[in-house]
N, C-alpha and C. Protein backbone atom coordinates (compact mmCIF):
# COMPACT_ATOMS: atom_id res chain seq x y z
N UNK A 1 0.85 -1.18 0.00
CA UNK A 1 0.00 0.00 0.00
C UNK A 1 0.89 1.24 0.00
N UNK A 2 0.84 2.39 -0.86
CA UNK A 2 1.20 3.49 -0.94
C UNK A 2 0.86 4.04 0.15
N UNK A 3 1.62 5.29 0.80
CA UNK A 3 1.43 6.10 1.68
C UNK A 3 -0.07 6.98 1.27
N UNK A 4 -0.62 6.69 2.49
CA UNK A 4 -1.97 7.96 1.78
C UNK A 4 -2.98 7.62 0.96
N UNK A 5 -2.93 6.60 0.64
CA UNK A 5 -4.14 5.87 0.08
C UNK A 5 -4.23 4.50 0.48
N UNK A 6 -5.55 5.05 0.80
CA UNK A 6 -6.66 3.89 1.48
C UNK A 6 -6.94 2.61 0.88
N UNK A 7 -6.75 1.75 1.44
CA UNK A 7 -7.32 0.15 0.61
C UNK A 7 -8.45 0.24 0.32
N UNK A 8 -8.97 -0.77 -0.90
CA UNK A 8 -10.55 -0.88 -0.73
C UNK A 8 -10.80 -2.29 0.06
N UNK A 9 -11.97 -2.32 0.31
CA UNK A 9 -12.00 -3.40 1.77
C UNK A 9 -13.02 -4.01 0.75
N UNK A 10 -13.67 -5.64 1.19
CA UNK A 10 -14.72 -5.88 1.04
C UNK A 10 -15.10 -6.96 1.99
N UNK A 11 -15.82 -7.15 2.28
CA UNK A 11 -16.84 -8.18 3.35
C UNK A 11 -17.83 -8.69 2.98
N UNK A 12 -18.11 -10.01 3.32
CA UNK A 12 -19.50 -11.04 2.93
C UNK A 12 -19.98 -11.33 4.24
N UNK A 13 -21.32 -11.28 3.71
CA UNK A 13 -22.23 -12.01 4.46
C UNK A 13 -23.07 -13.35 4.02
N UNK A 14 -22.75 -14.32 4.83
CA UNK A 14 -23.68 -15.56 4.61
C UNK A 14 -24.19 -16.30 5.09
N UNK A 15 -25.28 -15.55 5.33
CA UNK A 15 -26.38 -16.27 6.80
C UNK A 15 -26.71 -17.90 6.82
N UNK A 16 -26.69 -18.46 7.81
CA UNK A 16 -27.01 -19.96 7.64
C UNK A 16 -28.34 -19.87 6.63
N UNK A 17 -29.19 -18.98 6.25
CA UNK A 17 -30.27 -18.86 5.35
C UNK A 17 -30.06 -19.43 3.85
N UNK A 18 -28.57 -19.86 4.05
CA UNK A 18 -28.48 -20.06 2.43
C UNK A 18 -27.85 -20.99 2.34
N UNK A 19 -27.45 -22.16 3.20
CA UNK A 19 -27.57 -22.97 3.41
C UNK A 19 -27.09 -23.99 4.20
N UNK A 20 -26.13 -25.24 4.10
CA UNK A 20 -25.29 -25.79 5.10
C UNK A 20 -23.94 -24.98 4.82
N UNK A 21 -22.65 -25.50 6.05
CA UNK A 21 -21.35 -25.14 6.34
C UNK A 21 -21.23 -24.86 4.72
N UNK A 22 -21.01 -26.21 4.02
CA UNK A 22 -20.72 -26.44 3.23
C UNK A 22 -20.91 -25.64 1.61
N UNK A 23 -22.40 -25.57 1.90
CA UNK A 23 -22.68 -24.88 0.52
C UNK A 23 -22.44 -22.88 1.18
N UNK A 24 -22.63 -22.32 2.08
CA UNK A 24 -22.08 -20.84 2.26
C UNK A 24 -20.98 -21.01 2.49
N UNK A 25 -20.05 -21.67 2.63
CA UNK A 25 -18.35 -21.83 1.94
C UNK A 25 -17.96 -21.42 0.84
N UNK A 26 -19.00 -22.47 0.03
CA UNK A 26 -18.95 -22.41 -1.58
C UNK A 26 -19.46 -21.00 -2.26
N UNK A 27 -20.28 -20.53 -1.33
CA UNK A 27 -20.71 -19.33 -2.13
C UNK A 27 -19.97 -17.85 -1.47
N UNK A 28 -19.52 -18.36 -0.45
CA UNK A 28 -17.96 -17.17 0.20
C UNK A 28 -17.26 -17.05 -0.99
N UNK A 29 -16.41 -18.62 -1.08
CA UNK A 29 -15.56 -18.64 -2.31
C UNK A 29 -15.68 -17.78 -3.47
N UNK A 30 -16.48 -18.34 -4.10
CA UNK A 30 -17.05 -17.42 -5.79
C UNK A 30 -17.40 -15.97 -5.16
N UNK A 31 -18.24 -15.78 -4.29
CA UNK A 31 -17.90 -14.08 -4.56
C UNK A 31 -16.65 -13.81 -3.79
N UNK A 32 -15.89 -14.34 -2.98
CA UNK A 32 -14.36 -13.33 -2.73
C UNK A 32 -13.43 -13.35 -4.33
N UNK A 33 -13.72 -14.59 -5.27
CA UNK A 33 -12.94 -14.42 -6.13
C UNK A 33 -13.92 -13.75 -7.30
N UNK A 34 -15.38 -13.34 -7.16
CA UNK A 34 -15.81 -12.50 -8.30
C UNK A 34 -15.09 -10.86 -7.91
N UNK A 35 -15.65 -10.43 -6.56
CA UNK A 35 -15.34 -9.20 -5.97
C UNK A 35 -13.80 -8.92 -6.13
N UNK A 36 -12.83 -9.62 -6.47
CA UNK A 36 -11.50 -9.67 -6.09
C UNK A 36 -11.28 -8.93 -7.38
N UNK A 37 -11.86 -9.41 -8.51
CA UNK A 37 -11.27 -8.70 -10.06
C UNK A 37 -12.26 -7.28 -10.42
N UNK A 38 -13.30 -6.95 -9.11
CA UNK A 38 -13.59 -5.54 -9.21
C UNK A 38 -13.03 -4.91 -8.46
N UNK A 39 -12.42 -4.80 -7.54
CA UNK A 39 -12.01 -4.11 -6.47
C UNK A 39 -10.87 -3.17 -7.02
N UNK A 40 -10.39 -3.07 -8.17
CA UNK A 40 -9.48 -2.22 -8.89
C UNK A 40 -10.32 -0.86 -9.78
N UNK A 41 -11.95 -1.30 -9.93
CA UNK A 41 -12.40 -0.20 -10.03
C UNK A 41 -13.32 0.27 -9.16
N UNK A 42 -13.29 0.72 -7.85
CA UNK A 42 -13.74 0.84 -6.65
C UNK A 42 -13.20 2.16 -6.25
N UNK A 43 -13.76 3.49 -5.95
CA UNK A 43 -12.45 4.36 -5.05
C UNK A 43 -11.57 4.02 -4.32
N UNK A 44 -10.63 4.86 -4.13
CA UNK A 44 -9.88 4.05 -2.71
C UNK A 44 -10.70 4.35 -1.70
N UNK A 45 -10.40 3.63 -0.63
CA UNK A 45 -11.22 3.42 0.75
C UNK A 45 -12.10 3.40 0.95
N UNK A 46 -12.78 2.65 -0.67
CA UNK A 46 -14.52 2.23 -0.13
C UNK A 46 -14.03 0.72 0.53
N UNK A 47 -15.53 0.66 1.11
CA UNK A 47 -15.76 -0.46 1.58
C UNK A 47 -17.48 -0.92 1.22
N UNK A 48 -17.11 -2.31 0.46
CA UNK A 48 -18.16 -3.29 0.04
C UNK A 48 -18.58 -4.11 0.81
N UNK A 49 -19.52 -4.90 0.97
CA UNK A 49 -20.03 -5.28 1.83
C UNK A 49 -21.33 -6.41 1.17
N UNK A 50 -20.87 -7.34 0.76
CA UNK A 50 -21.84 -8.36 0.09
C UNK A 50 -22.43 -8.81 1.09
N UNK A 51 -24.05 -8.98 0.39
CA UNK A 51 -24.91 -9.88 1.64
C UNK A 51 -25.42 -11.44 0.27
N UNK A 52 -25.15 -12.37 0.67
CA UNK A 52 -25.30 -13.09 -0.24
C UNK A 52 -26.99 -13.41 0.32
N UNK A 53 -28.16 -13.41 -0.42
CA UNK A 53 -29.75 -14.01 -0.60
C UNK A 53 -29.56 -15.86 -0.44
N UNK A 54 -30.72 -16.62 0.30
CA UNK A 54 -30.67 -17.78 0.00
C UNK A 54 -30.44 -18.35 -1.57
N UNK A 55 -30.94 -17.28 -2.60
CA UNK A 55 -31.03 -18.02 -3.96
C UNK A 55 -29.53 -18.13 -4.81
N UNK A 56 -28.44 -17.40 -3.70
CA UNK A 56 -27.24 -17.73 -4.40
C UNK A 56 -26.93 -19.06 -4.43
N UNK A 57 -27.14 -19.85 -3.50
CA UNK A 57 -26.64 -20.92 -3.50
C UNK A 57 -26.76 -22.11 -4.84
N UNK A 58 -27.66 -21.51 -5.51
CA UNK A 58 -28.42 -22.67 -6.50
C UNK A 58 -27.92 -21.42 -8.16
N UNK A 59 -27.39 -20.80 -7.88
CA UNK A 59 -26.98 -20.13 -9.12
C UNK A 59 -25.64 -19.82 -9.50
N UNK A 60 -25.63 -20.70 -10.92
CA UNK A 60 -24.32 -20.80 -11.50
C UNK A 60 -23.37 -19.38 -10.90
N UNK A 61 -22.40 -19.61 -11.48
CA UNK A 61 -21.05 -18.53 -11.08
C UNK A 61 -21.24 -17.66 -11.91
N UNK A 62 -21.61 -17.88 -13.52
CA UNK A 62 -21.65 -16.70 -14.20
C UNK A 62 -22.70 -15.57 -14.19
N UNK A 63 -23.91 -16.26 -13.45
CA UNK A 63 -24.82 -15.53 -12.82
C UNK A 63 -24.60 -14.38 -11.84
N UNK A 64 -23.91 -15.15 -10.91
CA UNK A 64 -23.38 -14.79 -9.68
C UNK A 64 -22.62 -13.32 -10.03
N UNK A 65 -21.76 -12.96 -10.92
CA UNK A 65 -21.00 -12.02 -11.54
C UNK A 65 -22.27 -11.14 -12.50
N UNK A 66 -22.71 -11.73 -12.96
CA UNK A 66 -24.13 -10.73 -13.35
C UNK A 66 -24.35 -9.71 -12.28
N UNK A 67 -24.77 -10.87 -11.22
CA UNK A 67 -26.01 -9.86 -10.71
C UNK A 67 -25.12 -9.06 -9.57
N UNK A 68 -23.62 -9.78 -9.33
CA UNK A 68 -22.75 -8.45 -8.62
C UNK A 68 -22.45 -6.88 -9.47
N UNK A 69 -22.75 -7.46 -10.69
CA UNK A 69 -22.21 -6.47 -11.26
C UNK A 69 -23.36 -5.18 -11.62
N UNK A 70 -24.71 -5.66 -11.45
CA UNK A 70 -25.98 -4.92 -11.32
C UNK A 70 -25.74 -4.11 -10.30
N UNK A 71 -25.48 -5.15 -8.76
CA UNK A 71 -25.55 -4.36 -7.65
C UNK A 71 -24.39 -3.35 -7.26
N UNK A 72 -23.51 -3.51 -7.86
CA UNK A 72 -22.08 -2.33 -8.08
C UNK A 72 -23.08 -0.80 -9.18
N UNK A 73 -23.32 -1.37 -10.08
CA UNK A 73 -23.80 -0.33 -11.05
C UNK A 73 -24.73 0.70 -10.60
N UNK A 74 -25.88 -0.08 -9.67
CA UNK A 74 -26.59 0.64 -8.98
C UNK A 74 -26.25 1.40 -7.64
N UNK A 75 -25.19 0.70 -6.98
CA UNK A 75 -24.37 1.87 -6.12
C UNK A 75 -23.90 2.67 -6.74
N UNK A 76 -23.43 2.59 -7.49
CA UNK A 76 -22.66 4.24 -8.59
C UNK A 76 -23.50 4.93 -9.12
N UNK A 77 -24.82 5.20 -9.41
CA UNK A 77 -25.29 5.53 -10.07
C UNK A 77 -26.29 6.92 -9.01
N UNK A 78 -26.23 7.96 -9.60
CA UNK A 78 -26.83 8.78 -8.29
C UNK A 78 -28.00 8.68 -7.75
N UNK A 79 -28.44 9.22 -6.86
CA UNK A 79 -29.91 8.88 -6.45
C UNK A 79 -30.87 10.00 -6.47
N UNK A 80 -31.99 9.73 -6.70
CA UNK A 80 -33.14 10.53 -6.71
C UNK A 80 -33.65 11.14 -5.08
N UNK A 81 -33.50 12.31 -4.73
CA UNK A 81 -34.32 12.85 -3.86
C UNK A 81 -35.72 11.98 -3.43
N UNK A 82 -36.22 11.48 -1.93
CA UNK A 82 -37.32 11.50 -2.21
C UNK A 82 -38.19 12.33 -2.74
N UNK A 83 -39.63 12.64 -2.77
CA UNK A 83 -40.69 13.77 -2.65
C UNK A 83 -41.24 13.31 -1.47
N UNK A 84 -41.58 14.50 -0.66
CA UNK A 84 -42.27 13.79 0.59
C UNK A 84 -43.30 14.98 0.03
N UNK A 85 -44.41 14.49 1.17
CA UNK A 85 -45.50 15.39 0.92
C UNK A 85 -46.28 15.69 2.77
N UNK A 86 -46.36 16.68 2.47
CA UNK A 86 -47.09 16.54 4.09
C UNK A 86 -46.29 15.83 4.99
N UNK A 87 -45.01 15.29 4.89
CA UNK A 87 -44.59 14.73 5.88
C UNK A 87 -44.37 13.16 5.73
N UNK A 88 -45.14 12.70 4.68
CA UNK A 88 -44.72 11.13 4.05
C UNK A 88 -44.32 11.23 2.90
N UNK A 89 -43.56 10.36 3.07
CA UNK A 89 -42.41 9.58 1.63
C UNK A 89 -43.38 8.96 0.52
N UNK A 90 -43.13 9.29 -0.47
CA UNK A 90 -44.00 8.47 -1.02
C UNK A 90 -43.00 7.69 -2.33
């Protein structure tokens, strides 16, 4: 690491919800090594934070890189103001 710039970090989550030891191992694996070949276009010193859904477990790898790559796109992408009205969100 260069002086002065920040690593980018990333972290998983994989609730027993998705399945045995065995299969949220398997799905640690594939996303530390999908996330591993984005993390070069990331700012420095963000930090990611995967939550893997029960339905990863049953979906191929190339999927898996799909739909990380949705959920990256949609963090970058700016956000809309709510409108509230009277005091609720709508």
């Amino acid at each position: 690491m260069r002086s002065g710039v920040l690593p980018v970090r990333a972290g998983f989550v994989v609730s027993k919800a998705v399945g045995s030891a065995v299969t949220r191992n398997t799905v640690k694996r594939r996303l530390r090594h999908l996330v591993r070949d984005r993390l070069a276009d990331l700012p420095p010193g963000s930090t990611l934070v995967v939550r893997a859904l029960p339905a990863a477990a049953d979906q191929p790898y190339a999927r898996l890189g799909t739909d990380l790559d949705a959920a990256l796109a949609a963090a970058r992408s700016p956000r809309r103001p709510a409108r509230t009205t009277g005091g609720r969100r709508e």
